[in-house]
PDB file of N, CA and C in Angstrom:
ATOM      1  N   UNK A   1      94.085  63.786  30.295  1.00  0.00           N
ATOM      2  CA  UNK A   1      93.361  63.671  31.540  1.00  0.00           C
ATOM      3  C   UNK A   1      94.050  64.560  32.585  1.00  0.00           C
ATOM      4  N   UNK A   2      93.453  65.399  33.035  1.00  0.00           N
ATOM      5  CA  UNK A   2      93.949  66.106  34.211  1.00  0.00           C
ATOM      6  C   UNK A   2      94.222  65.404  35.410  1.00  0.00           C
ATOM      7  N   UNK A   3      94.954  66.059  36.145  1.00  0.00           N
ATOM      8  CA  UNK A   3      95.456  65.383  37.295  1.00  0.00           C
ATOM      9  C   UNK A   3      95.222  66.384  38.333  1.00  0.00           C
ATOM     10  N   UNK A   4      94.170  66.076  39.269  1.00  0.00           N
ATOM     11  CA  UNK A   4      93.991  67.470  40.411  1.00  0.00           C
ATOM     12  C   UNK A   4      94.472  66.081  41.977  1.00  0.00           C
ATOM     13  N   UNK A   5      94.281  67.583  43.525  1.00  0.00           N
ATOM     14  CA  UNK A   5      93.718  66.762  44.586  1.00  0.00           C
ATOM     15  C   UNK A   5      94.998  65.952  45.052  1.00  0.00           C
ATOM     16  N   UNK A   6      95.157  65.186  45.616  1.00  0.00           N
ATOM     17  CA  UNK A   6      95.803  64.499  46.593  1.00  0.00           C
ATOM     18  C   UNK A   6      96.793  63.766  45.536  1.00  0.00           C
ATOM     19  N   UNK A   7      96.689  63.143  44.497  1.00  0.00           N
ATOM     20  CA  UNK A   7      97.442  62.358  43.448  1.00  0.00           C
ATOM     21  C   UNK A   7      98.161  63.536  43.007  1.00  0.00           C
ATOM     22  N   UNK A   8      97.831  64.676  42.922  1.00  0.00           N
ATOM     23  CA  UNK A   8      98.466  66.056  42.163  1.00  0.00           C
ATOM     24  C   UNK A   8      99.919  66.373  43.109  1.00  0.00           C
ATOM     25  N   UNK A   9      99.105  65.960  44.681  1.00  0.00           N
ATOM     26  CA  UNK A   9     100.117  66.476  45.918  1.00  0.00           C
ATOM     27  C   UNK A   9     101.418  65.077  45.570  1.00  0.00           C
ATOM     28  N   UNK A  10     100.965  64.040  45.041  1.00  0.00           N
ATOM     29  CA  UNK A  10     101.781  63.186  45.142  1.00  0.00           C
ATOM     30  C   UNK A  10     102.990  63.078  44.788  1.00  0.00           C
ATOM     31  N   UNK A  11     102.473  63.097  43.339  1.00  0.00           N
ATOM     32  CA  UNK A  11     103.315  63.802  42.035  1.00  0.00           C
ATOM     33  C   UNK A  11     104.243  64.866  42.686  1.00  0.00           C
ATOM     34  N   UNK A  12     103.853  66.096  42.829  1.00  0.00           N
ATOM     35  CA  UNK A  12     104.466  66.828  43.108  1.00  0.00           C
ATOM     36  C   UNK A  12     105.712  67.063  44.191  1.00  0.00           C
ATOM     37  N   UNK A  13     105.652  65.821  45.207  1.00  0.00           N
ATOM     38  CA  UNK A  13     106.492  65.437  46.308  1.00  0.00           C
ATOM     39  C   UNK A  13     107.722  64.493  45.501  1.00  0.00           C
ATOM     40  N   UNK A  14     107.343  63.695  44.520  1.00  0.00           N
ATOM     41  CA  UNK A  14     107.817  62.325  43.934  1.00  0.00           C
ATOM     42  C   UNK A  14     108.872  63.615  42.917  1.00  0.00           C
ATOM     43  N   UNK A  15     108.435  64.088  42.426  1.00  0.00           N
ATOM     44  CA  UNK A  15     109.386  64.907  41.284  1.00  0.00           C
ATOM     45  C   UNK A  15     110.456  65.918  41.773  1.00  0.00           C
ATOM     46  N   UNK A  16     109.586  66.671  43.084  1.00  0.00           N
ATOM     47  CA  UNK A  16     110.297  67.508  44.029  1.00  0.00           C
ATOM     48  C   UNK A  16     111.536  66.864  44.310  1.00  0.00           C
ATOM     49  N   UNK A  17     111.294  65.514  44.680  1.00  0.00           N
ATOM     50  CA  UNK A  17     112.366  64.652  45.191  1.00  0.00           C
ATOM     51  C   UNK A  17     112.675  63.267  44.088  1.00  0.00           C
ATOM     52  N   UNK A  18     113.458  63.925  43.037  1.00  0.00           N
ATOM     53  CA  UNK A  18     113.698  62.826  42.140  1.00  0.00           C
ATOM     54  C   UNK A  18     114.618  61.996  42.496  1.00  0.00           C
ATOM     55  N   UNK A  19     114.588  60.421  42.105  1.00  0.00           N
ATOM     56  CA  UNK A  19     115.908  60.145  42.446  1.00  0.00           C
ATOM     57  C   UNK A  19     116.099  59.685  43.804  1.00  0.00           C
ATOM     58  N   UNK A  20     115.335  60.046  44.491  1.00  0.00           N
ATOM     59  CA  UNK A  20     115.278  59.865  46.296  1.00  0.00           C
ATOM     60  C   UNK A  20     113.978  58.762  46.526  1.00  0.00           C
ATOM     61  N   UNK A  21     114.922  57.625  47.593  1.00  0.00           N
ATOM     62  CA  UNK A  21     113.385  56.954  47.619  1.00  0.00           C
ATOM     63  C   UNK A  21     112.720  57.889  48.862  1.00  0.00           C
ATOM     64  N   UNK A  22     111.344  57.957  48.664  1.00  0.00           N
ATOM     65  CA  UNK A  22     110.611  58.171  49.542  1.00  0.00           C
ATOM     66  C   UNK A  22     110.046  57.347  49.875  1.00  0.00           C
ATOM     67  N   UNK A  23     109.961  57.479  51.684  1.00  0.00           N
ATOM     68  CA  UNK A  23     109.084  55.885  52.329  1.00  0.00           C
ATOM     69  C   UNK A  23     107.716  57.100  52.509  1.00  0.00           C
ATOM     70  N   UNK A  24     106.994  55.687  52.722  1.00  0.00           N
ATOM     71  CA  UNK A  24     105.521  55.726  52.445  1.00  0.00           C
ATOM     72  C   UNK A  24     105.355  56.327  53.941  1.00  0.00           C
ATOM     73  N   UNK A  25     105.602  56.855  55.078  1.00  0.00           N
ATOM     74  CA  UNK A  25     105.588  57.267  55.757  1.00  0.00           C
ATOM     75  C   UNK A  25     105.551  58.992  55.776  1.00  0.00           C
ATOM     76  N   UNK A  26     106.965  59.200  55.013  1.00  0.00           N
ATOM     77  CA  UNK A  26     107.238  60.967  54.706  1.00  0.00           C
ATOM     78  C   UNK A  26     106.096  61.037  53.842  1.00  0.00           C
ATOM     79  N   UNK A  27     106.183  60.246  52.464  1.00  0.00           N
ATOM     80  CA  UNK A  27     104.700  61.136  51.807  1.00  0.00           C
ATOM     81  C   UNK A  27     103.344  61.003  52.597  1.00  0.00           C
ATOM     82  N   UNK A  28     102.656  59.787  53.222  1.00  0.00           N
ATOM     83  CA  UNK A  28     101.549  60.321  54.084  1.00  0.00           C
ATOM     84  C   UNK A  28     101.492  61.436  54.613  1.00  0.00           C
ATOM     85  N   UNK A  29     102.763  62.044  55.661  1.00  0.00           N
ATOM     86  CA  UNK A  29     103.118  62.685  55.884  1.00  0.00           C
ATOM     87  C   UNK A  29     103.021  64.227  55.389  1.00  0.00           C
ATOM     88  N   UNK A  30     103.399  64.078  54.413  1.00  0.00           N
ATOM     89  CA  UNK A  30     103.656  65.431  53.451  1.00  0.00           C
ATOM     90  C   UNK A  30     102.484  65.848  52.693  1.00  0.00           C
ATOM     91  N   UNK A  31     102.273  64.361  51.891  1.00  0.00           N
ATOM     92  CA  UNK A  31     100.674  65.483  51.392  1.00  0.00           C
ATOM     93  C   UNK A  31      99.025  65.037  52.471  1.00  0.00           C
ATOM     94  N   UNK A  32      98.704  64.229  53.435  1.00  0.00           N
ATOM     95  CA  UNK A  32      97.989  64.490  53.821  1.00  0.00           C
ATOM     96  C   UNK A  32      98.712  64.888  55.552  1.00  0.00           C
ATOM     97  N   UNK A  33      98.921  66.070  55.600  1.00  0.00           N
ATOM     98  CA  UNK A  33      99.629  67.191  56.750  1.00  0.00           C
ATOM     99  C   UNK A  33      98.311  66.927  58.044  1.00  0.00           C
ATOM    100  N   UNK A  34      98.685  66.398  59.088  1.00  0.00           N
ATOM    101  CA  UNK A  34      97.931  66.578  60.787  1.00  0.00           C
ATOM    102  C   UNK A  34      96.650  65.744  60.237  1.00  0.00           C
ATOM    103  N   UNK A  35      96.629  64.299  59.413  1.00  0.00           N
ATOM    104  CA  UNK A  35      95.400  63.881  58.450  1.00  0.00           C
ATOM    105  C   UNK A  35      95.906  62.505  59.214  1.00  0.00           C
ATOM    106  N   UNK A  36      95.248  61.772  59.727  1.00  0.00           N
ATOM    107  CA  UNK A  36      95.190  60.265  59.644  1.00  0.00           C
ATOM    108  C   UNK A  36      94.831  59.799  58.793  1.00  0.00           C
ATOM    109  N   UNK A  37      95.314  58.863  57.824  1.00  0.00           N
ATOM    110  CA  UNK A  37      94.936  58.150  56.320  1.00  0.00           C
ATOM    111  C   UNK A  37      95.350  56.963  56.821  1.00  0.00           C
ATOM    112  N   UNK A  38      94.585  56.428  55.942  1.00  0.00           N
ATOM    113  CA  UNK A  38      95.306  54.946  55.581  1.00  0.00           C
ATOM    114  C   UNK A  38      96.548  54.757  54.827  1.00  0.00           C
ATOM    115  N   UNK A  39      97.342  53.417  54.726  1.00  0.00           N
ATOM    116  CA  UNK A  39      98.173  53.550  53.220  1.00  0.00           C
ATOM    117  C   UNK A  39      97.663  53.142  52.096  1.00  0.00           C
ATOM    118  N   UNK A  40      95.855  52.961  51.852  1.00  0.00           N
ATOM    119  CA  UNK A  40      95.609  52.415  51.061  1.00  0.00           C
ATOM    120  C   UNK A  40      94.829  54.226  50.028  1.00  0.00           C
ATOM    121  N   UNK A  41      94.965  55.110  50.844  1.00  0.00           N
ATOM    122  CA  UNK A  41      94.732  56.402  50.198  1.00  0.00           C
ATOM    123  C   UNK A  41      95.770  56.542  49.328  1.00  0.00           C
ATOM    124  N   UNK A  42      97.209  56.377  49.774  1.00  0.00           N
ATOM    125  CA  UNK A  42      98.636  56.470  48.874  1.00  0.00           C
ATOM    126  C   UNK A  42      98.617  56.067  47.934  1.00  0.00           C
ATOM    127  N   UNK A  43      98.088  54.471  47.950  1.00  0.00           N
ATOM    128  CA  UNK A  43      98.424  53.655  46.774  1.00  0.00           C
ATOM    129  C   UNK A  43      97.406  53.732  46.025  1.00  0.00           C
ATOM    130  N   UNK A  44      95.920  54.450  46.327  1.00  0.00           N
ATOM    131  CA  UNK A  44      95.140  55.406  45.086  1.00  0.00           C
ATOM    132  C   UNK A  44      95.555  56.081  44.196  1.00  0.00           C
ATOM    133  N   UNK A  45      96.362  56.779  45.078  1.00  0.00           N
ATOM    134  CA  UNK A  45      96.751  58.114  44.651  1.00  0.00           C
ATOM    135  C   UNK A  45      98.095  57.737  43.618  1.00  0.00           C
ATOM    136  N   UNK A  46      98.476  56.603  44.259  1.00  0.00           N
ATOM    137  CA  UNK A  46      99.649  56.616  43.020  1.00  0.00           C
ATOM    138  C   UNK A  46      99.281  55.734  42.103  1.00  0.00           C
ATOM    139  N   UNK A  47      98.536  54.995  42.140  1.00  0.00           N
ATOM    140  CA  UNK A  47      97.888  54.198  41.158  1.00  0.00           C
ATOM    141  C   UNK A  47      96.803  55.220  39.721  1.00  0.00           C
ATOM    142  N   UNK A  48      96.527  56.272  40.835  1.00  0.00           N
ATOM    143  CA  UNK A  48      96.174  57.538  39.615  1.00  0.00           C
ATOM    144  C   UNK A  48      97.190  58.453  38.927  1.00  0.00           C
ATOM    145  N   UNK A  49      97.985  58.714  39.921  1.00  0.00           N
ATOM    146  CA  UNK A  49      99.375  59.124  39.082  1.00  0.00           C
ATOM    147  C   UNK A  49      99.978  58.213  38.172  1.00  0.00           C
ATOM    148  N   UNK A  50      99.730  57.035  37.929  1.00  0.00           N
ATOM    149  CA  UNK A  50     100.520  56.060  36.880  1.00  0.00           C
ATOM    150  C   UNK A  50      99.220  56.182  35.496  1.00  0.00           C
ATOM    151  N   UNK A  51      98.549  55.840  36.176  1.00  0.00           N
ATOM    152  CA  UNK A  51      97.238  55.659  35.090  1.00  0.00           C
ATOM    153  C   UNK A  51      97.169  57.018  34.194  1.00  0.00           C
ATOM    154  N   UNK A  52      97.505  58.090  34.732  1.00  0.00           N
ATOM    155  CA  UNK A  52      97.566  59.664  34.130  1.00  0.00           C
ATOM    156  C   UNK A  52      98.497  59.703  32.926  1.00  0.00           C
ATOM    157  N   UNK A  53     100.036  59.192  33.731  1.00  0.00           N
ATOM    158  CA  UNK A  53     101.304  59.018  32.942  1.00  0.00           C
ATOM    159  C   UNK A  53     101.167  58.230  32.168  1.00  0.00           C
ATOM    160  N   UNK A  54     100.877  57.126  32.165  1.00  0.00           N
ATOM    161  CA  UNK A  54     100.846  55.970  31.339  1.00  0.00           C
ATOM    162  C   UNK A  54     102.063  55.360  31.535  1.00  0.00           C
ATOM    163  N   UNK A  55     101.679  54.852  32.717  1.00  0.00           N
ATOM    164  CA  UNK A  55     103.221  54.137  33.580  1.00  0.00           C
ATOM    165  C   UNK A  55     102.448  52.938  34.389  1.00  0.00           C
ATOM    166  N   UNK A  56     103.177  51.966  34.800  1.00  0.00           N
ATOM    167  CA  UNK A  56     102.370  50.506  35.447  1.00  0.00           C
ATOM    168  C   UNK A  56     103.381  50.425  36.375  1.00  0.00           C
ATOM    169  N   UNK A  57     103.452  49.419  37.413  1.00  0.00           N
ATOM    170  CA  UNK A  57     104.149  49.416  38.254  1.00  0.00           C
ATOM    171  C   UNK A  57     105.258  48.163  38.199  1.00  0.00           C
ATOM    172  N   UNK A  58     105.610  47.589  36.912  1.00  0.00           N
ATOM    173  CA  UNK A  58     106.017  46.960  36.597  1.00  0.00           C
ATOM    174  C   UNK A  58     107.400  47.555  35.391  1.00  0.00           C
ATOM    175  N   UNK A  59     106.914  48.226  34.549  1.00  0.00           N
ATOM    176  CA  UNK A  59     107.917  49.629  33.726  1.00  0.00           C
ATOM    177  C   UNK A  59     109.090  50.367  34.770  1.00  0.00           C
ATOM    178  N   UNK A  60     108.498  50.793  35.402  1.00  0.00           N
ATOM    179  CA  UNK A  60     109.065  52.237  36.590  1.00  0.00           C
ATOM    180  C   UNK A  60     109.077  52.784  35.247  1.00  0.00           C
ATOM    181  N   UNK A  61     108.657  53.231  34.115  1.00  0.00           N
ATOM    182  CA  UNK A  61     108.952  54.504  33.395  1.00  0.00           C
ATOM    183  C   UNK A  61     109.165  56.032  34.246  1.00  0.00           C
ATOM    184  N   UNK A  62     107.801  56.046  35.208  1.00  0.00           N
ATOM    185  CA  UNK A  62     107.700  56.908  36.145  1.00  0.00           C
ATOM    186  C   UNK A  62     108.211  56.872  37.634  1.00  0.00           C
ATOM    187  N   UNK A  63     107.680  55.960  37.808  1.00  0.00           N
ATOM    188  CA  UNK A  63     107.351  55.626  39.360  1.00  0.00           C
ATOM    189  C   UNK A  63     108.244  54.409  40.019  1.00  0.00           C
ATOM    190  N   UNK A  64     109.125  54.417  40.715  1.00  0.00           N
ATOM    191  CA  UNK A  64     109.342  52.659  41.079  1.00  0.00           C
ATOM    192  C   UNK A  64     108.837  52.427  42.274  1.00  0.00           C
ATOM    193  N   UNK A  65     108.554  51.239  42.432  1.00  0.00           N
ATOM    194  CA  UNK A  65     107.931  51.170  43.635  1.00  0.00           C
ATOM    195  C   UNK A  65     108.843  50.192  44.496  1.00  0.00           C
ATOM    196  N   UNK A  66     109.573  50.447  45.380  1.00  0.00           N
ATOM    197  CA  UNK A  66     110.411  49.686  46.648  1.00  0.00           C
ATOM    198  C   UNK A  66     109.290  49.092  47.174  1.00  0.00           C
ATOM    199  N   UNK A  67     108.822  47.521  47.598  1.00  0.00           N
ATOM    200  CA  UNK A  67     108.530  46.744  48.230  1.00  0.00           C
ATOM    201  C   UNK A  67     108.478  47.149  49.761  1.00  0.00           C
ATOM    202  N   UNK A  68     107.608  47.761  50.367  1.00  0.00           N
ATOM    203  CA  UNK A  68     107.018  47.451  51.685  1.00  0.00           C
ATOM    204  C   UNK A  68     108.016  48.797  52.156  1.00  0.00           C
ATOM    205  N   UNK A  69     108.834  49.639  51.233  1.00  0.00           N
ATOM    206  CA  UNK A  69     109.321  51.139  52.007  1.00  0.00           C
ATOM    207  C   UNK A  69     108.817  52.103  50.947  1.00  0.00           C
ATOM    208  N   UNK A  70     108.804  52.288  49.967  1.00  0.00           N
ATOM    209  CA  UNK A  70     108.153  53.180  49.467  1.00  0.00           C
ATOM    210  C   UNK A  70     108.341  53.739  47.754  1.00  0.00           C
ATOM    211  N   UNK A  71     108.158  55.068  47.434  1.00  0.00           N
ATOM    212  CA  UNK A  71     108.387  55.496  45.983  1.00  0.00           C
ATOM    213  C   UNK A  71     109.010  56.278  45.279  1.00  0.00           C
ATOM    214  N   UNK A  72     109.700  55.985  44.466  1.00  0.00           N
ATOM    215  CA  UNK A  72     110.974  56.691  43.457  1.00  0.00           C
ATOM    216  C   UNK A  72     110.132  57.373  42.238  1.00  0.00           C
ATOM    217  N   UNK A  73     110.842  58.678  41.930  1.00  0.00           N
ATOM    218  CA  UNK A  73     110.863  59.101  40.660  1.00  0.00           C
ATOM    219  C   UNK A  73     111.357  58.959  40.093  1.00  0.00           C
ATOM    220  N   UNK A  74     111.799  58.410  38.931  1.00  0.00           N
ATOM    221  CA  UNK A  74     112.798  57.954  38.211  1.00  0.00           C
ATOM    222  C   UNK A  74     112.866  58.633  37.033  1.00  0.00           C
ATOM    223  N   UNK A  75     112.237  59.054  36.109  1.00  0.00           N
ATOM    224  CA  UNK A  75     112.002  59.636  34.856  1.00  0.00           C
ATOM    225  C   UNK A  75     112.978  61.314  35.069  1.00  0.00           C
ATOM    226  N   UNK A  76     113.465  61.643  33.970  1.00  0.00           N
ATOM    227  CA  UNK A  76     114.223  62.517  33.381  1.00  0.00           C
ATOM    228  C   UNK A  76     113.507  63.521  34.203  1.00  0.00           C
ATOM    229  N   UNK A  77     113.785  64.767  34.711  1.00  0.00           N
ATOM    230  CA  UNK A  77     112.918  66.184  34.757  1.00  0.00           C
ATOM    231  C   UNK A  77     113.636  67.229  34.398  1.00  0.00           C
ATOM    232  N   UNK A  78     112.971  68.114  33.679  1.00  0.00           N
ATOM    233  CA  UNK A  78     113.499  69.351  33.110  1.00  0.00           C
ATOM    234  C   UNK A  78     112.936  70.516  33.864  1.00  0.00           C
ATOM    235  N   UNK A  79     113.770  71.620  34.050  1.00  0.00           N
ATOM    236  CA  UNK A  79     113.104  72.375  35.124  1.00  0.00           C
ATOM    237  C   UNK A  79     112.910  73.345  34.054  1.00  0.00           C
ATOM    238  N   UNK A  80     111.855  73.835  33.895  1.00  0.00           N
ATOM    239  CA  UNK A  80     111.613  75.499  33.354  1.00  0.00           C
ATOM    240  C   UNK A  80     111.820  76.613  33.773  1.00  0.00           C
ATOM    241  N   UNK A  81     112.439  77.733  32.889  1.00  0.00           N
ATOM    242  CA  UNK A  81     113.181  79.147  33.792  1.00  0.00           C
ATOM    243  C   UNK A  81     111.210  79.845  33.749  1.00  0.00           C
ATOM    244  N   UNK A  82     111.320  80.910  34.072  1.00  0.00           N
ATOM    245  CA  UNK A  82     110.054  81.499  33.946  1.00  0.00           C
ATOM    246  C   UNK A  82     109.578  82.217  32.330  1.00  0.00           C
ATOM    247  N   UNK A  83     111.045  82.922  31.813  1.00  0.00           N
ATOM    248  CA  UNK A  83     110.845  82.913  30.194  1.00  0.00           C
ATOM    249  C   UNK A  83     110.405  81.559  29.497  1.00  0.00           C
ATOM    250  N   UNK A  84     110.885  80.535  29.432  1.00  0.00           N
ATOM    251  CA  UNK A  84     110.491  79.116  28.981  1.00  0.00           C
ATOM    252  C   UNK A  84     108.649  78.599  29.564  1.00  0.00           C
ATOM    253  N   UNK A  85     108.575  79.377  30.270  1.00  0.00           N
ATOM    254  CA  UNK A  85     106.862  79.079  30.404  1.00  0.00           C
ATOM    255  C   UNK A  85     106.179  80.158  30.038  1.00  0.00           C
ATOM    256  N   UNK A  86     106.724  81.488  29.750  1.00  0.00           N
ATOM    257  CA  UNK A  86     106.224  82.498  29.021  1.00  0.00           C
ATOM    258  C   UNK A  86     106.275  82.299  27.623  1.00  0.00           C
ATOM    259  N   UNK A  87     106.975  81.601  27.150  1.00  0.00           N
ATOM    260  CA  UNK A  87     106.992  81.432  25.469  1.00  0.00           C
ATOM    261  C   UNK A  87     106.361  80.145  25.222  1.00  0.00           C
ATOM    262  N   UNK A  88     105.921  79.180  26.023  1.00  0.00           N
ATOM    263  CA  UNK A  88     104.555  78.125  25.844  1.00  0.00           C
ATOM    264  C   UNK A  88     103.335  78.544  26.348  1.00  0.00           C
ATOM    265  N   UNK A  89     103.329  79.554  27.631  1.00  0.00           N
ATOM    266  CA  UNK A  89     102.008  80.299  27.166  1.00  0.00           C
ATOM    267  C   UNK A  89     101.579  81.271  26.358  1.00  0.00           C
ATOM    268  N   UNK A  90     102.424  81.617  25.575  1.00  0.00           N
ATOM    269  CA  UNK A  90     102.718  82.821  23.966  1.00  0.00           C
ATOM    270  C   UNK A  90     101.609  81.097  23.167  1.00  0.00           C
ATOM    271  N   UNK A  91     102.451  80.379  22.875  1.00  0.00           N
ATOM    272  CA  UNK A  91     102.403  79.494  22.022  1.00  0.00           C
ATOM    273  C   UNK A  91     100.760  78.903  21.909  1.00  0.00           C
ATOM    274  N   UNK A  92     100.961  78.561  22.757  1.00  0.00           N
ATOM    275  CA  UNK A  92      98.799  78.409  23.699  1.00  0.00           C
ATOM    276  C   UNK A  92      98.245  78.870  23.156  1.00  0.00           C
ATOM    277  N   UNK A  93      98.858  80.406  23.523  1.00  0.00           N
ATOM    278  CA  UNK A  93      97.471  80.988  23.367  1.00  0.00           C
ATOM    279  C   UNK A  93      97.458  81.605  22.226  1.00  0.00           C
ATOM    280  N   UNK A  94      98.107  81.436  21.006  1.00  0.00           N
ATOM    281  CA  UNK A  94      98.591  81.339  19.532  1.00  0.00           C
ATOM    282  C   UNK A  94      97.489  80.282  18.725  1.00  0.00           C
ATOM    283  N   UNK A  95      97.394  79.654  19.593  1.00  0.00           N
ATOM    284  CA  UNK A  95      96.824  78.114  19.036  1.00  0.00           C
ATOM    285  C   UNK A  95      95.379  78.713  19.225  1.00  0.00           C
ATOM    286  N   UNK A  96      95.239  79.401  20.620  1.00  0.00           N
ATOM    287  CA  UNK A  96      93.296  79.747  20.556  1.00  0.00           C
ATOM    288  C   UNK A  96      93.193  80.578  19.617  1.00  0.00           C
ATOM    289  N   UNK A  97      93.532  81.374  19.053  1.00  0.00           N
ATOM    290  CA  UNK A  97      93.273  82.314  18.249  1.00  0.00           C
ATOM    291  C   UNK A  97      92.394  81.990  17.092  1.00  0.00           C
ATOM    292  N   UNK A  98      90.947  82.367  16.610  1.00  0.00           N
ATOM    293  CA  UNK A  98      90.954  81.569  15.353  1.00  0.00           C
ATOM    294  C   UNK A  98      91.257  82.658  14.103  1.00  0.00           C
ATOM    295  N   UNK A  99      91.606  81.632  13.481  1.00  0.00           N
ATOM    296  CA  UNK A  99      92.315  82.458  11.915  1.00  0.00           C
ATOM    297  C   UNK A  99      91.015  83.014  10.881  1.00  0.00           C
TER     298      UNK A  99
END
C-alpha cells in the first residue's frame, strides 16, 4: 500500500527525527506549515502511518505514542548512500524486464 500526502509528511518528520519525542505541537507545525488543523488530522495521519507499517499503538514496533505530548520513532533506520539506491534501482528494473 502506498503511502502519499500528509501521513507521507508525517513519517518523514518521525524518522527525520528518530529517537526524539516529538510533541504534537512541532509536527502540526511542521507538516501542516501557516495551516490551522485540528489534532484530530495528526492522529489520522498517524493512524495511517501505522496501518501502512503494520504497527498498532500498543507494539511501538514503529511509532510510540507519549500520552497527551506526542510521537517517537523507535524502529532501527538505515540510511542509504546514493550508490545503494542505484544498485536497487539496477535491481527493479532487472525484475521489469521480461525474459
Amino acid at each position: 500500500m502506498p503511502i502519499a500526502g500528509k501521513a507521507l509528511d508525517v513519517l518523514v518528520v518521525l524518522v527525520q527525527n528518530r529517537g526524539r519525542l516529538i510533541d504534537k505541537d512541532e509536527l502540526l507545525s511542521r507538516v501542516w506549515t501557516g495551516t490551522i488543523v485540528e489534532e484530530a488530522n495528526l492522529s489520522q495521519s498517524i493512524f495511517t502511518v501505522r496501518k501502512i507499517l503494520g504497527d498498532n499503538p500498543k507494539d511501538h514496533r514503529y511509532i510510540a505514542t507519549v500520552q497527551g505530548r506526542g510521537y517517537q520513532f523507535v524502529a532501527p533506520v538505515t540510511e542509504l548512500t546514493g550508490e545503494t539506491l542505484h544498485t536497487l534501482e539496477r535491481r527493479k528494473d532487472r525484475r521489469r524486464i521480461p525474459s
